[in-house]
N, C-alpha and C. Protein backbone atom coordinates (compact mmCIF):
# COMPACT_ATOMS: atom_id res chain seq x y z
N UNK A 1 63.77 73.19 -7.18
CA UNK A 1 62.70 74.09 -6.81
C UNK A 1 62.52 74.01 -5.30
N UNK A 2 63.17 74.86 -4.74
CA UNK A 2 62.50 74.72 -3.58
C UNK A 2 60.91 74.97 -3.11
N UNK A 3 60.74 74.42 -1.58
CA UNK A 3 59.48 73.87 -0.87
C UNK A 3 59.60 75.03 0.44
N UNK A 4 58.51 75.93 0.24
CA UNK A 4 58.31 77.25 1.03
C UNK A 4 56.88 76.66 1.85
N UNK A 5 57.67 76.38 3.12
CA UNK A 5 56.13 76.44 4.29
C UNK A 5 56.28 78.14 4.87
N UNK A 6 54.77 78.53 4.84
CA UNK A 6 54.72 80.09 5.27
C UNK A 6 54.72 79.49 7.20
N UNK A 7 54.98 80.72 7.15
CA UNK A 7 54.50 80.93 9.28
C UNK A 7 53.13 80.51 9.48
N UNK A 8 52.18 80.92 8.44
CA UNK A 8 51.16 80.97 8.51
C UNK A 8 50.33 79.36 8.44
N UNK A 9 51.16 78.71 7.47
CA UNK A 9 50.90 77.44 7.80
C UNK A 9 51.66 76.43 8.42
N UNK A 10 52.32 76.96 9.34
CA UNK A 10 53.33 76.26 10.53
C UNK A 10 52.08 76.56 11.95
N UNK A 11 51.68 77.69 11.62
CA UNK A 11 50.85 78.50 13.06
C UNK A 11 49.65 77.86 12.87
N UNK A 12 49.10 76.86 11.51
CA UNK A 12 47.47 76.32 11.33
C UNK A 12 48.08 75.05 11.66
N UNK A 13 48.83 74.58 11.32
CA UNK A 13 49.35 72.95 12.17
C UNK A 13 49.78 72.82 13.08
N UNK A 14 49.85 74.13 14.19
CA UNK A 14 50.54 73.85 15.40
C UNK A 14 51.96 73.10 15.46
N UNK A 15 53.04 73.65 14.30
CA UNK A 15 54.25 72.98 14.80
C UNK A 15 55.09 74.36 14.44
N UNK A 16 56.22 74.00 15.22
CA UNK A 16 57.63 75.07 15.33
C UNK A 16 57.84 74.82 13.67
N UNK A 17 59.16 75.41 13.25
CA UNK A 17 59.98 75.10 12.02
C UNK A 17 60.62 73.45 12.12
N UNK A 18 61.13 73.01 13.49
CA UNK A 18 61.71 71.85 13.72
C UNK A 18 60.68 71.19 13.87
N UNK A 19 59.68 71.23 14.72
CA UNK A 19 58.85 69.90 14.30
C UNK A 19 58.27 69.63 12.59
N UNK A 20 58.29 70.91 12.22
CA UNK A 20 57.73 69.95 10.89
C UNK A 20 58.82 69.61 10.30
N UNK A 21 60.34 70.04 10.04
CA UNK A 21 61.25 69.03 9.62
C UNK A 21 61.11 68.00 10.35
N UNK A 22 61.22 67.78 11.59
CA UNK A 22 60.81 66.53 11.90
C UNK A 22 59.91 65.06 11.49
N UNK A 23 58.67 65.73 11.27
CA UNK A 23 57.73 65.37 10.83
C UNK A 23 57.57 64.67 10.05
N UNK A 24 58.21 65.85 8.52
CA UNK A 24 58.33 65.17 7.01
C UNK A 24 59.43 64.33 7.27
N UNK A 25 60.67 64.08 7.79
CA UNK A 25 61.94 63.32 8.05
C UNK A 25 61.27 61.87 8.34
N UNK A 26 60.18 62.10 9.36
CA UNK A 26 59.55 60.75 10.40
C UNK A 26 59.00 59.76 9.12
N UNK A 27 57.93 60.35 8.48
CA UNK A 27 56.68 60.47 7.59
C UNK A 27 57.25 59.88 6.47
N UNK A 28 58.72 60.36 5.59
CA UNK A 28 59.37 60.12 4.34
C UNK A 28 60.14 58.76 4.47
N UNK A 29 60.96 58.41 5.68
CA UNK A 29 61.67 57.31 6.29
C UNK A 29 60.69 56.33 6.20
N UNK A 30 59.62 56.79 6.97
CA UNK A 30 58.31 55.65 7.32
C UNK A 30 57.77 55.05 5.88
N UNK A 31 57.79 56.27 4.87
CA UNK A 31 57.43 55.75 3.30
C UNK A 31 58.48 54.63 2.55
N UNK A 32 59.58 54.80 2.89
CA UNK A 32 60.42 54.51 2.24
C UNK A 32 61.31 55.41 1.43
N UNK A 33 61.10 56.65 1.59
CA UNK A 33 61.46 57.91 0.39
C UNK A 33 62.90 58.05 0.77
N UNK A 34 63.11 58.40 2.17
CA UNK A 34 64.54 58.63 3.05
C UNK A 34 65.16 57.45 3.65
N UNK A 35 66.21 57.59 3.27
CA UNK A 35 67.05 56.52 4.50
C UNK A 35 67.43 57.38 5.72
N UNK A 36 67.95 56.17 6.70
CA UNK A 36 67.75 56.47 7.90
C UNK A 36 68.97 57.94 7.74
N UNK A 37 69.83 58.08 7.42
CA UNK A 37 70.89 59.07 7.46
C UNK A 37 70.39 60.22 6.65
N UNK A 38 69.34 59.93 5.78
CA UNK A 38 68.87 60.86 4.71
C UNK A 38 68.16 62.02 5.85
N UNK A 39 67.32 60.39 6.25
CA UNK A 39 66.25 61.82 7.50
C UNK A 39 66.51 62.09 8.45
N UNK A 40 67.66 61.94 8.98
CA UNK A 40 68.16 62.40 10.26
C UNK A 40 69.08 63.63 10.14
N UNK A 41 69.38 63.71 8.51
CA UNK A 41 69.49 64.99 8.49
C UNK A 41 68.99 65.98 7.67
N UNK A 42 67.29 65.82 7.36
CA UNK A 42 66.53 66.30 6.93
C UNK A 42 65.90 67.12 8.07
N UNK A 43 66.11 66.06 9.74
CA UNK A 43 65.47 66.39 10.54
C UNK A 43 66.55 67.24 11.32
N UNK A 44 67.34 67.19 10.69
CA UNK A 44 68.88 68.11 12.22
C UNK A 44 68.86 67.16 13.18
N UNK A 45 68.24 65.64 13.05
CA UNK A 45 68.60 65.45 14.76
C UNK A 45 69.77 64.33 14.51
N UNK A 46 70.31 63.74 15.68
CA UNK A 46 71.36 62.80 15.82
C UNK A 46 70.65 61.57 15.27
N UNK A 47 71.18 60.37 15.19
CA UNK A 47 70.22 58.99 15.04
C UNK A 47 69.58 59.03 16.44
N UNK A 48 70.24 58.80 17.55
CA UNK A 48 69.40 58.05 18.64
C UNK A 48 68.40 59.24 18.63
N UNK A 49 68.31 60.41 18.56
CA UNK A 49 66.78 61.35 19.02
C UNK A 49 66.03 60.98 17.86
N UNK A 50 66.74 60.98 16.31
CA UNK A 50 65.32 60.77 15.41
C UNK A 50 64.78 59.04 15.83
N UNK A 51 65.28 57.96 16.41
CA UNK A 51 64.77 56.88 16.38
C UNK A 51 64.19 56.89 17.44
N UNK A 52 64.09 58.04 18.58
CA UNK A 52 63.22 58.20 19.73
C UNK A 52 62.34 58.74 19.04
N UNK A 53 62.55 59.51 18.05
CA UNK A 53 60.99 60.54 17.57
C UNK A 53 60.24 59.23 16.78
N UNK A 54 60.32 58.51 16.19
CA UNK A 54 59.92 57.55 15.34
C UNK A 54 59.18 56.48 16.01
N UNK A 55 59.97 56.18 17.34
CA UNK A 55 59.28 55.23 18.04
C UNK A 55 58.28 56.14 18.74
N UNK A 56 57.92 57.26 19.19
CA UNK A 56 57.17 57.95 19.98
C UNK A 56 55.83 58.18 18.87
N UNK A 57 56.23 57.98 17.78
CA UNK A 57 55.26 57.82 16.53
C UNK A 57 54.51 56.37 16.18
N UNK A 58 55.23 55.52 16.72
CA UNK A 58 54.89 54.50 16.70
C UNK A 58 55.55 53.60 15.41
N UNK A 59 56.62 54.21 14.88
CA UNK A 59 56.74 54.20 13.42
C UNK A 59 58.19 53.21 13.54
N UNK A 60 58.28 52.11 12.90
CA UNK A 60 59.45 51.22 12.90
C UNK A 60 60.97 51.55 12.80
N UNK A 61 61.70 51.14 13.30
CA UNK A 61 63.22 51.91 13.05
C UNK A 61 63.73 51.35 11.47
N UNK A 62 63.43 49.99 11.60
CA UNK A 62 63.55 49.35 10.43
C UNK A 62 62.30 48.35 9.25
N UNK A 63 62.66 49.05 7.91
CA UNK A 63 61.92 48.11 7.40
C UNK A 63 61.87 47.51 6.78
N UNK A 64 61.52 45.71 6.81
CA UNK A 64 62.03 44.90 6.08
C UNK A 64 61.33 44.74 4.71
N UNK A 65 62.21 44.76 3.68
CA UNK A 65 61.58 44.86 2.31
C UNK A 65 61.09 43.55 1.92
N UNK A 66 60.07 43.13 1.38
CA UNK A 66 59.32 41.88 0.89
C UNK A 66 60.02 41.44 -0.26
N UNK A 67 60.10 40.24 -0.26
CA UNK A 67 61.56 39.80 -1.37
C UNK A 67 60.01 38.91 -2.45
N UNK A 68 60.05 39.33 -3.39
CA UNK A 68 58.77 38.31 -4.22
C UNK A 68 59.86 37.63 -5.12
N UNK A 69 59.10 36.48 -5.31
CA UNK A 69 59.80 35.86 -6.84
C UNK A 69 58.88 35.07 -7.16
């Protein structure tokens, strides 16, 4: 099923078409949802620009998973 953002709600969040791929790419990685290759080409960008967009987010390049036992 695809996921339809209108103009109209690109033009109420103030972002292009690329920043909000960006965005969700930054946002999904940061969850855990995407890996790093997943969202870098969710986002169109190379690694080194999405791990500049991530750090400009404040958002970790890597994250270490909590090991319980």
């Amino acid at each position: 099923m695809p996921l339809t953002i209108t103009d109209e709600m690109l033009t109420a969040a103030g972002l292009s078409e690329e920043e909000a791929r960006l965005e969700i790419a930054c946002r999904l990685y940061d969850a855990g949802k995407l890996t790093m290759p997943e969202a870098t080409r969710w986002a169109a960008f190379d690694r080194t620009d999405f791990e500049t967009a991530l750090l400009q987010r404040n958002l970790p390049l890597i994250r270490v998973a909590a090991v319980l036992r």
